[in-house]
PDB file of N, CA and C in Angstrom:
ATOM      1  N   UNK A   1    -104.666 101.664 102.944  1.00  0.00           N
ATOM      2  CA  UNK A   1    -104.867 100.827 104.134  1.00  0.00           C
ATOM      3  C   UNK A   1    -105.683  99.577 103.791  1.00  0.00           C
ATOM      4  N   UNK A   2    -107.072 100.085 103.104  1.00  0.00           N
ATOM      5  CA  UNK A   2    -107.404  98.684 102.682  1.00  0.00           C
ATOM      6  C   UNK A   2    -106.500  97.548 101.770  1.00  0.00           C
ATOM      7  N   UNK A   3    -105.777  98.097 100.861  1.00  0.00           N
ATOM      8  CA  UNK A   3    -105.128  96.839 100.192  1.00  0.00           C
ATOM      9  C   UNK A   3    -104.134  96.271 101.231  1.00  0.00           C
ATOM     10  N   UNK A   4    -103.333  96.873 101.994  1.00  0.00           N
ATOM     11  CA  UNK A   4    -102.402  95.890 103.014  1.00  0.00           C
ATOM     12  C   UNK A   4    -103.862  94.701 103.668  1.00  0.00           C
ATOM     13  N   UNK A   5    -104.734  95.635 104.266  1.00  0.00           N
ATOM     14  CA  UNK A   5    -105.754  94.490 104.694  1.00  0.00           C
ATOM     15  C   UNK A   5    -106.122  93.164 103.531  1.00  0.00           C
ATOM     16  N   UNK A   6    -106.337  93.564 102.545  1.00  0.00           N
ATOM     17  CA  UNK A   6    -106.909  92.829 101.352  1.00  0.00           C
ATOM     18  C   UNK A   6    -105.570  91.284 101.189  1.00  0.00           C
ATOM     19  N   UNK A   7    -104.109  92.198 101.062  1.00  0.00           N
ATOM     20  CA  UNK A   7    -103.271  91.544 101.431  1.00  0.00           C
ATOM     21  C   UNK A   7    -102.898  90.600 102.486  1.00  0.00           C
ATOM     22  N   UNK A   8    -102.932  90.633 103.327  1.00  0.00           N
ATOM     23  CA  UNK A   8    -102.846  90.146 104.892  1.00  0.00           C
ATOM     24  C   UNK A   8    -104.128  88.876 104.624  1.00  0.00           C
ATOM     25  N   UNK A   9    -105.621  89.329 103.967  1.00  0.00           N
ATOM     26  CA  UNK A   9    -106.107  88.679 104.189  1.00  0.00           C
ATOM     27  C   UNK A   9    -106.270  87.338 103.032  1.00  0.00           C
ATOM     28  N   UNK A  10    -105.486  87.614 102.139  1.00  0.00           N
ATOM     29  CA  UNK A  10    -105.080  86.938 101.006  1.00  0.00           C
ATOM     30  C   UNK A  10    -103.648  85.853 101.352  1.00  0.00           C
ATOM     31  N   UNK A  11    -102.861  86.308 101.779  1.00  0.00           N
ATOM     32  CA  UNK A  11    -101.561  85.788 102.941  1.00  0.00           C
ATOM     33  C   UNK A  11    -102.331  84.306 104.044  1.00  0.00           C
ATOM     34  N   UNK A  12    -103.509  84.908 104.631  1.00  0.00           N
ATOM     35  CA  UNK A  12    -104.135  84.163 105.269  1.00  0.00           C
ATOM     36  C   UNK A  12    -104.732  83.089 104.615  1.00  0.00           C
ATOM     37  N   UNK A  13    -105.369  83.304 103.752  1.00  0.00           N
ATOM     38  CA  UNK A  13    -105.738  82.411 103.122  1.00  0.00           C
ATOM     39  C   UNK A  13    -105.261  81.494 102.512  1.00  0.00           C
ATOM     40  N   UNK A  14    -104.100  81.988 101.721  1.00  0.00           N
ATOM     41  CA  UNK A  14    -102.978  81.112 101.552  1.00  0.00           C
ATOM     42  C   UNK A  14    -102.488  80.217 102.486  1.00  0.00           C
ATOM     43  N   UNK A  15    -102.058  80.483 103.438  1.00  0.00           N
ATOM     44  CA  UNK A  15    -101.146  79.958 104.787  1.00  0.00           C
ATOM     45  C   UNK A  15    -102.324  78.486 104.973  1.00  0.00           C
ATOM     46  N   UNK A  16    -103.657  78.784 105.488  1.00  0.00           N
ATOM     47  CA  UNK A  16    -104.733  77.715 105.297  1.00  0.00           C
ATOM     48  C   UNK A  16    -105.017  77.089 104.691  1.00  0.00           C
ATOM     49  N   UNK A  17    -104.879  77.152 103.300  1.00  0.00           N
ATOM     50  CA  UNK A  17    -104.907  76.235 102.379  1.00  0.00           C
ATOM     51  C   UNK A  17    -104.026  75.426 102.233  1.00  0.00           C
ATOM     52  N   UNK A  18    -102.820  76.154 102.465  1.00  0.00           N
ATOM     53  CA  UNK A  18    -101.455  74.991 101.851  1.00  0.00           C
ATOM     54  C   UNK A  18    -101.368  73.968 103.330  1.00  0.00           C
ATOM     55  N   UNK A  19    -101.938  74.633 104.559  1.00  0.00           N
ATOM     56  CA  UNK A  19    -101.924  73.654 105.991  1.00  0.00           C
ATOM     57  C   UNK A  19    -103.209  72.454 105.587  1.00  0.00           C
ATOM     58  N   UNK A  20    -104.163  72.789 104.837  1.00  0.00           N
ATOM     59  CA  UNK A  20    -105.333  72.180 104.922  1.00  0.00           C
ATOM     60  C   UNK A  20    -104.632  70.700 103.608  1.00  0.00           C
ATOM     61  N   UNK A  21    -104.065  71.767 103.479  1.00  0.00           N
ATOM     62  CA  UNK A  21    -104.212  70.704 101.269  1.00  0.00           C
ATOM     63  C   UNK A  21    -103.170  69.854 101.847  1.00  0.00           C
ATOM     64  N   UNK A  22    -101.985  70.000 103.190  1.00  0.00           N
ATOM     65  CA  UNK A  22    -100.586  68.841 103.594  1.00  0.00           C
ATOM     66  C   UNK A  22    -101.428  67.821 104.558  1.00  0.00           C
ATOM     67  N   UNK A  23    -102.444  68.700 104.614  1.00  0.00           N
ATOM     68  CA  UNK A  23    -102.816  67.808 106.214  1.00  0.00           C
ATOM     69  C   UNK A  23    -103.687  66.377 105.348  1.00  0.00           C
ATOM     70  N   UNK A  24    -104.932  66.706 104.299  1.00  0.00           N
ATOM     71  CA  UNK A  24    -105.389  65.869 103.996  1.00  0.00           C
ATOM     72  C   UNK A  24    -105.176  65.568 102.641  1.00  0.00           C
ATOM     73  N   UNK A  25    -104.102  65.338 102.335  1.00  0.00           N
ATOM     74  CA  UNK A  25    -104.342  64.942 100.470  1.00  0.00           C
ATOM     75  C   UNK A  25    -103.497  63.377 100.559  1.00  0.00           C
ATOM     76  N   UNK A  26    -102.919  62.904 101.731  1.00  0.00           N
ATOM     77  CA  UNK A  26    -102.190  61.397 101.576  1.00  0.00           C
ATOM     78  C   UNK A  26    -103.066  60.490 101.407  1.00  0.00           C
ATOM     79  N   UNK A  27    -104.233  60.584 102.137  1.00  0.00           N
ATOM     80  CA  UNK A  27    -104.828  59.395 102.642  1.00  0.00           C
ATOM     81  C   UNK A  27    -106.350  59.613 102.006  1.00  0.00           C
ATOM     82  N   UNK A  28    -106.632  58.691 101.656  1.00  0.00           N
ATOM     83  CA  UNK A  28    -107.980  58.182 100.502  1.00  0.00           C
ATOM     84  C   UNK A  28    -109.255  58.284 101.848  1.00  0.00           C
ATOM     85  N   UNK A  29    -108.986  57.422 103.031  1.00  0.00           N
ATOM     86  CA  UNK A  29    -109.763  57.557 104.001  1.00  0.00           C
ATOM     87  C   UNK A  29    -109.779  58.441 105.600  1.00  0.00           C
ATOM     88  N   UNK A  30    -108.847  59.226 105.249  1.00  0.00           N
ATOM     89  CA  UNK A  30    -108.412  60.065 106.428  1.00  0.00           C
ATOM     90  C   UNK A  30    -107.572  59.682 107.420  1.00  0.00           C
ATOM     91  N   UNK A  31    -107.702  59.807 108.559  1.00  0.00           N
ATOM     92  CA  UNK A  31    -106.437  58.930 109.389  1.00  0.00           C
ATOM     93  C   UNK A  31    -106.708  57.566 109.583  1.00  0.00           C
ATOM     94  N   UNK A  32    -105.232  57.283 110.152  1.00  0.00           N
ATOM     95  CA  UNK A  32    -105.433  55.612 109.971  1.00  0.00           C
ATOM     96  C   UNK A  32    -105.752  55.207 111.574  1.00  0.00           C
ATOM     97  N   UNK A  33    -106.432  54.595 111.566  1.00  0.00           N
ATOM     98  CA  UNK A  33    -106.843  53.901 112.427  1.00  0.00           C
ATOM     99  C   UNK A  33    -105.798  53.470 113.297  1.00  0.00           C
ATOM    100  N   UNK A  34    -105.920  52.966 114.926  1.00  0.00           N
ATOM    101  CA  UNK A  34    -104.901  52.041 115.543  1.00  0.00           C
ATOM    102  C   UNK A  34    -105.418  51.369 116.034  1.00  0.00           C
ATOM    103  N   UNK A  35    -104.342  50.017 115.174  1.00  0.00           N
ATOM    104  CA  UNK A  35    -104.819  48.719 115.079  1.00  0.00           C
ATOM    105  C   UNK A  35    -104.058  47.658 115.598  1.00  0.00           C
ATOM    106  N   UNK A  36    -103.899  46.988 117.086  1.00  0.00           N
ATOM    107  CA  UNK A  36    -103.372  46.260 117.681  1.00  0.00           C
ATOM    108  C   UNK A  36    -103.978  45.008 117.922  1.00  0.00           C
ATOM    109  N   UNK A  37    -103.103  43.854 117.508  1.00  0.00           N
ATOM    110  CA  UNK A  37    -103.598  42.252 116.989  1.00  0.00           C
ATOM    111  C   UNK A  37    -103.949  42.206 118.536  1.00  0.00           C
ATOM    112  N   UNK A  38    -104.460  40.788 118.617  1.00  0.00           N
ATOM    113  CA  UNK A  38    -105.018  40.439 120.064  1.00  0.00           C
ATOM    114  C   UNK A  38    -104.095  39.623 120.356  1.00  0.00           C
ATOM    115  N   UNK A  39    -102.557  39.099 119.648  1.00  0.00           N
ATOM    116  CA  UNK A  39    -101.695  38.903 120.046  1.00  0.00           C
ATOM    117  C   UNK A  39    -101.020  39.285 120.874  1.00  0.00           C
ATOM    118  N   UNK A  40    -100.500  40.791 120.555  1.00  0.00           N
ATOM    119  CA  UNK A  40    -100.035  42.071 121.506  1.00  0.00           C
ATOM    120  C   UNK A  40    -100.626  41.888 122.950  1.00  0.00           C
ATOM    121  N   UNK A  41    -101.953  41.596 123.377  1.00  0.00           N
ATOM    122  CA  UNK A  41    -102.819  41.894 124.389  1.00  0.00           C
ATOM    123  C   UNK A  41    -102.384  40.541 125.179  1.00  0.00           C
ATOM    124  N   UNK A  42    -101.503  40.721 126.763  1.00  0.00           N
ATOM    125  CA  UNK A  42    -101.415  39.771 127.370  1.00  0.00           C
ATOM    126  C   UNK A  42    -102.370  39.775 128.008  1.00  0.00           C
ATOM    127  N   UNK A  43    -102.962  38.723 129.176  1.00  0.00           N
ATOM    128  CA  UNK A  43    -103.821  38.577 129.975  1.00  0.00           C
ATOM    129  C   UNK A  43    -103.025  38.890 131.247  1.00  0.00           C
ATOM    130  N   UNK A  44    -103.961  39.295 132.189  1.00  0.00           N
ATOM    131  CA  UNK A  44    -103.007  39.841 133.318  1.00  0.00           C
ATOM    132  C   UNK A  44    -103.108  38.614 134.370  1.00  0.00           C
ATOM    133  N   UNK A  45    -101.649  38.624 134.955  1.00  0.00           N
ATOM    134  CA  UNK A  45    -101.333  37.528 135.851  1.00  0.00           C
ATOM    135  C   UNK A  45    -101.703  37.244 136.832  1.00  0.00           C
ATOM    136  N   UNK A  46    -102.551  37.044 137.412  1.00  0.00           N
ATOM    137  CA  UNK A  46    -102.729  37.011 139.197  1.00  0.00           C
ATOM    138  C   UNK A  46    -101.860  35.863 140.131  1.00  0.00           C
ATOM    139  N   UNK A  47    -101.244  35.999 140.707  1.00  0.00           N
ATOM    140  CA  UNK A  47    -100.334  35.533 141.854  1.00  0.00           C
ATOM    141  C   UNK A  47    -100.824  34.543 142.901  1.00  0.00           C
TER     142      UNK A  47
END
C-alpha cells in the first residue's frame, strides 16, 4: 500500500513540475506586460 502511495506521490510530482517548467521557462522576465501606445487611446467626444 505504501509504494502505490509513494507512487501516486511521485506521479504528482511529476505532473507539477512539467506544468511549472511549460509555464515559466519562455520568458527571461515573466509575463509580458500590456502595452497600449497613447495612439490607440481616443479622447471621448462630447456633443
Amino acid at each position: 500500500m505504501s509504494l502505490l502511495l509513494l507512487e501516486a506521490l511521485g506521479a504528482l510530482l511529476l505532473l507539477v513540475f512539467i506544468v511549472w517548467w511549460t509555464m515559466f521557462s519562455g520568458r527571461k522576465n515573466g509575463e509580458l506586460k500590456d502595452h497600449t501606445p497613447e495612439e490607440d487611446k481616443k479622447p471621448s467626444e462630447k456633443p
